[in-house]
N, C-alpha and C. Protein backbone atom coordinates (compact mmCIF):
# COMPACT_ATOMS: atom_id res chain seq x y z
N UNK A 1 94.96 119.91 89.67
CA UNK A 1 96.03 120.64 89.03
C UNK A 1 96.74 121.50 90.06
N UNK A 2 98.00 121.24 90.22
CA UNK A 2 98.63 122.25 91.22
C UNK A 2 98.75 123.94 90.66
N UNK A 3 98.43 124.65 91.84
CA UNK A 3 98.17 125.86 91.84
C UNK A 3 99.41 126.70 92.77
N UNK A 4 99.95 127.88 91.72
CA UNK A 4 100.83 128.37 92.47
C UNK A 4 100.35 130.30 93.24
N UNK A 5 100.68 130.13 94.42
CA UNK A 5 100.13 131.07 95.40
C UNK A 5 101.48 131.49 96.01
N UNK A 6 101.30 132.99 95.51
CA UNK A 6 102.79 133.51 96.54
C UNK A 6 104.27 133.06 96.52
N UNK A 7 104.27 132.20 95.34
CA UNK A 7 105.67 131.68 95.20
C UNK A 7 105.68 130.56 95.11
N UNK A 8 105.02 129.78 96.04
CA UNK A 8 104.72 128.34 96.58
C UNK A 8 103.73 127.47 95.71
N UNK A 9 103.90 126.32 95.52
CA UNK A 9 103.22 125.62 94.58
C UNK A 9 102.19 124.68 95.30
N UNK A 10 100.82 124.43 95.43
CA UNK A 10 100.17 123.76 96.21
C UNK A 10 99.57 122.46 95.34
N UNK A 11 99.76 121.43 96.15
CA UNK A 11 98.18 120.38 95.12
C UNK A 11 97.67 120.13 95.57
N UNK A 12 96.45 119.47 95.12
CA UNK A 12 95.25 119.19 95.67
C UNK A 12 95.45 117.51 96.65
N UNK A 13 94.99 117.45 97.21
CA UNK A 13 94.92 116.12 97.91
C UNK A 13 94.78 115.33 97.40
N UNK A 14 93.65 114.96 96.35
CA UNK A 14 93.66 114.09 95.55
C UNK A 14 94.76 113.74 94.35
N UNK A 15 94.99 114.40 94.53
CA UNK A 15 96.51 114.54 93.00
C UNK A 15 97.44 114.45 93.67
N UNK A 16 98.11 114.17 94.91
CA UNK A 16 99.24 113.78 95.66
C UNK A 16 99.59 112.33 95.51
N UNK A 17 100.96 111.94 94.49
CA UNK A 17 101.37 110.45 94.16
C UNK A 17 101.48 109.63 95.44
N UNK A 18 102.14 110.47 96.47
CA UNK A 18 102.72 109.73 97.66
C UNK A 18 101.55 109.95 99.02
N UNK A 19 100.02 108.96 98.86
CA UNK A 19 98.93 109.34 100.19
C UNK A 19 99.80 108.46 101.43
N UNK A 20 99.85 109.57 101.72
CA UNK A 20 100.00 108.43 103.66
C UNK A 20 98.96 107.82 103.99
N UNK A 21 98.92 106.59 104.43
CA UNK A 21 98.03 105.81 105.38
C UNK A 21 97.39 106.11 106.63
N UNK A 22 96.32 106.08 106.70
CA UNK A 22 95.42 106.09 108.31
C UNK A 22 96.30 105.85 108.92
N UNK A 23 97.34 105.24 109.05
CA UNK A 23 98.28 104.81 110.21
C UNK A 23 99.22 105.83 110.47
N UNK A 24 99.54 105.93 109.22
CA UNK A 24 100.65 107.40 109.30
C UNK A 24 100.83 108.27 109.77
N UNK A 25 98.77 109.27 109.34
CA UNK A 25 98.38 109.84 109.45
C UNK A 25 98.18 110.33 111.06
N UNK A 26 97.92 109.23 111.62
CA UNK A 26 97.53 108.82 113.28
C UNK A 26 98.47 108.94 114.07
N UNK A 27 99.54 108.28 113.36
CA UNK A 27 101.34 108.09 114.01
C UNK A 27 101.21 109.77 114.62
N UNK A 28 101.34 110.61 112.80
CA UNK A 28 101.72 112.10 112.87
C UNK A 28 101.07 112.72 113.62
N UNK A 29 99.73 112.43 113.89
CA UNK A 29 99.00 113.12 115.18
C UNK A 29 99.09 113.03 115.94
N UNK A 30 99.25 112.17 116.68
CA UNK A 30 99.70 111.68 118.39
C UNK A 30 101.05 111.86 118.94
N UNK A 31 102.13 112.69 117.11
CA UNK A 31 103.32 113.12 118.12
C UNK A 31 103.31 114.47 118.07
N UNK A 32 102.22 115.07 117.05
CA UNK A 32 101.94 116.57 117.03
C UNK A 32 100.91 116.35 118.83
N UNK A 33 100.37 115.86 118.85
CA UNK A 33 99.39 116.10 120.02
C UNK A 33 100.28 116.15 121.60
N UNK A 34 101.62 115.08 121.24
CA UNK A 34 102.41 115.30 122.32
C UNK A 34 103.17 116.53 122.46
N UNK A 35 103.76 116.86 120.99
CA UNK A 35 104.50 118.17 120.99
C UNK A 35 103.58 118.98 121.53
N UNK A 36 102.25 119.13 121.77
CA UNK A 36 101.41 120.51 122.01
C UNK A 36 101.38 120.55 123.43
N UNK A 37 101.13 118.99 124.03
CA UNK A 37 100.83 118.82 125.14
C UNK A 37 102.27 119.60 126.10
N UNK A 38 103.59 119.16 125.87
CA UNK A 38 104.66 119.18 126.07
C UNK A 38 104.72 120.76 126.19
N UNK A 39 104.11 121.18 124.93
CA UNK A 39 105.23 122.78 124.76
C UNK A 39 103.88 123.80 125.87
N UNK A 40 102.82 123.03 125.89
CA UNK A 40 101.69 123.82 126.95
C UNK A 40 101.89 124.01 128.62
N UNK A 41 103.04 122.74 128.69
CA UNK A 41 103.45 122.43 130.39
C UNK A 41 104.53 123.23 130.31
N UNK A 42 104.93 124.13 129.66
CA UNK A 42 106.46 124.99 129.62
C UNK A 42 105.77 126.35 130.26
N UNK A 43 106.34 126.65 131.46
CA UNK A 43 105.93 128.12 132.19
C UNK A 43 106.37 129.06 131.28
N UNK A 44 105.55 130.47 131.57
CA UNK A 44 106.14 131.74 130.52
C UNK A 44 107.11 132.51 130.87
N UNK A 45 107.51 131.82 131.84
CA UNK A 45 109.61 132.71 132.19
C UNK A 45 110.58 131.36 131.41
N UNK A 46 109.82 130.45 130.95
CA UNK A 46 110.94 129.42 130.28
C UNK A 46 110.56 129.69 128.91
N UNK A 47 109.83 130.32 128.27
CA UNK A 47 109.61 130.18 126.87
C UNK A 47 110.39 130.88 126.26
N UNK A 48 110.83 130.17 124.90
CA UNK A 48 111.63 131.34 124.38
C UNK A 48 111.52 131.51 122.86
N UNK A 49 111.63 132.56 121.95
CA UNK A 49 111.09 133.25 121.30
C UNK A 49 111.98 132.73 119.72
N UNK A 50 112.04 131.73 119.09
CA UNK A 50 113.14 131.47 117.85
C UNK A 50 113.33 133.01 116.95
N UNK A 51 114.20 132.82 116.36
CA UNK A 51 115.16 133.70 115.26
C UNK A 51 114.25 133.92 114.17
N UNK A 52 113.55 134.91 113.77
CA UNK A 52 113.02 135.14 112.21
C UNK A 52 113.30 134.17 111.53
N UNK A 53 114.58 133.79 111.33
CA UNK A 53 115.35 132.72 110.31
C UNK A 53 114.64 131.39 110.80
N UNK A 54 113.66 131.24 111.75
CA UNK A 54 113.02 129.89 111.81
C UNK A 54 111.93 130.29 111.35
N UNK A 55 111.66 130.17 109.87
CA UNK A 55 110.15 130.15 109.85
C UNK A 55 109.88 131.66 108.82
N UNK A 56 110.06 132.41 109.36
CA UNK A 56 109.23 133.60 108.55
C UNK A 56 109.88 134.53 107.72
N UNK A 57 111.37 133.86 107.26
CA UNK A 57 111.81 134.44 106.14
C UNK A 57 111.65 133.84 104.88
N UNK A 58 110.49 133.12 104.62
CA UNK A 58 110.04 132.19 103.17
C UNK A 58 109.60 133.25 102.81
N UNK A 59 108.74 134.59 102.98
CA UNK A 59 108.05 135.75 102.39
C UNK A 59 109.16 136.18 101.31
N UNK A 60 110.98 136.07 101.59
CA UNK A 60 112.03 136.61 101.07
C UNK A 60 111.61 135.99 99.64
N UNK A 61 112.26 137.02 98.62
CA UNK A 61 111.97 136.23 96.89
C UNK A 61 110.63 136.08 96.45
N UNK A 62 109.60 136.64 97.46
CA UNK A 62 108.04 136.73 96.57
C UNK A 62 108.04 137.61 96.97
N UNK A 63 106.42 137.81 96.46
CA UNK A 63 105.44 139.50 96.26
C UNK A 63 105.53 139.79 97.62
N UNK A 64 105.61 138.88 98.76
CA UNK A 64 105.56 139.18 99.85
C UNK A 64 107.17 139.69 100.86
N UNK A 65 107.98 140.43 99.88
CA UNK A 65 108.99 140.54 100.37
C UNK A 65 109.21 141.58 101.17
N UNK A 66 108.73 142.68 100.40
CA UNK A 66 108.28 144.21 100.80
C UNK A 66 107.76 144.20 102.40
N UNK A 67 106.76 143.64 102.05
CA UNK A 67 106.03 143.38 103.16
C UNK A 67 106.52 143.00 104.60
N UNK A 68 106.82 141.34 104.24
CA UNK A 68 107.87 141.05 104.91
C UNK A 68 109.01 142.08 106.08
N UNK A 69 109.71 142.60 105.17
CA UNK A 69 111.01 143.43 105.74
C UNK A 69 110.26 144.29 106.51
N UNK A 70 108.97 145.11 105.84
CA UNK A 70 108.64 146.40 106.37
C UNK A 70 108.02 145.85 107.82
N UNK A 71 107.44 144.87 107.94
CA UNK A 71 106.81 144.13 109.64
C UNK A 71 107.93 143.85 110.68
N UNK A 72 109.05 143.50 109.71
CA UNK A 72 110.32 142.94 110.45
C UNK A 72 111.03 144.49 111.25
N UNK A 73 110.99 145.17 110.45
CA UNK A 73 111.42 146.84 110.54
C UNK A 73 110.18 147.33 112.05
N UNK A 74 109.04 147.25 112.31
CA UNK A 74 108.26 147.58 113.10
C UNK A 74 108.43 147.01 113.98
N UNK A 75 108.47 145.38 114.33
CA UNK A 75 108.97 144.51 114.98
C UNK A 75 109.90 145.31 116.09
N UNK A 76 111.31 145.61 115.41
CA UNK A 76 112.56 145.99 115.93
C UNK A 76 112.30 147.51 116.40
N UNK A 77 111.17 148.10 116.33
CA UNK A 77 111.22 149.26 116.83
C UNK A 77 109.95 149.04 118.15
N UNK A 78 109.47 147.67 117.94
CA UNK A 78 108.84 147.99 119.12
C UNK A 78 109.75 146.90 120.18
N UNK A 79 111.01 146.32 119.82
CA UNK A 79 111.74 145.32 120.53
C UNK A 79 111.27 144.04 121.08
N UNK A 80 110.34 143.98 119.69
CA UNK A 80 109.82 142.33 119.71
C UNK A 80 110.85 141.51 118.36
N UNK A 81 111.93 141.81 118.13
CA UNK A 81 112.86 141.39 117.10
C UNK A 81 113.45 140.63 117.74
N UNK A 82 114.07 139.36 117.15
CA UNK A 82 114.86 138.00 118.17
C UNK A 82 115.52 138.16 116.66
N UNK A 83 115.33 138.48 115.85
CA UNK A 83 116.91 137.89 114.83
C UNK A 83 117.88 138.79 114.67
């Protein structure tokens, strides 16, 4: 039975209509394993830091909104803010 957490609706593995295949599954790992490999050979004067807006404004519109803003607010006062 899907279960909703924080806004977000989760299901169980077994209750997923659409299972990917061992093959799929394998495909998706070996280009996650390259992306890791790839982003590990990047020196730390080339790395660079994405926009809040990639990623960690889903907290916006749940219980976790408050929250959210108030980390984002600390963030910018210690000038670790990129958005």
């Amino acid at each position: 039975m899907p279960e909703e957490f924080r806004g977000k609706i989760f299901t169980p593995p077994e209750e997923v209509e659409n299972k990917l295949s061992a093959e799929e599954i394998a495909a998706a790992n070996a280009r996650f394993d390259e992306f890791e490999r790839r982003r590990a050979a990047v020196p730390p004067e080339k790395q660079i830091h994405l926009r809040d807006r990639f990623g960690s404004e889903d907290a916006l519109g749940t219980d976790r909104e408050e929250e959210y803003l108030r980390e984002v607010e600390q963030r910018k006062q210690r000038g670790q803010y990129w958005g």
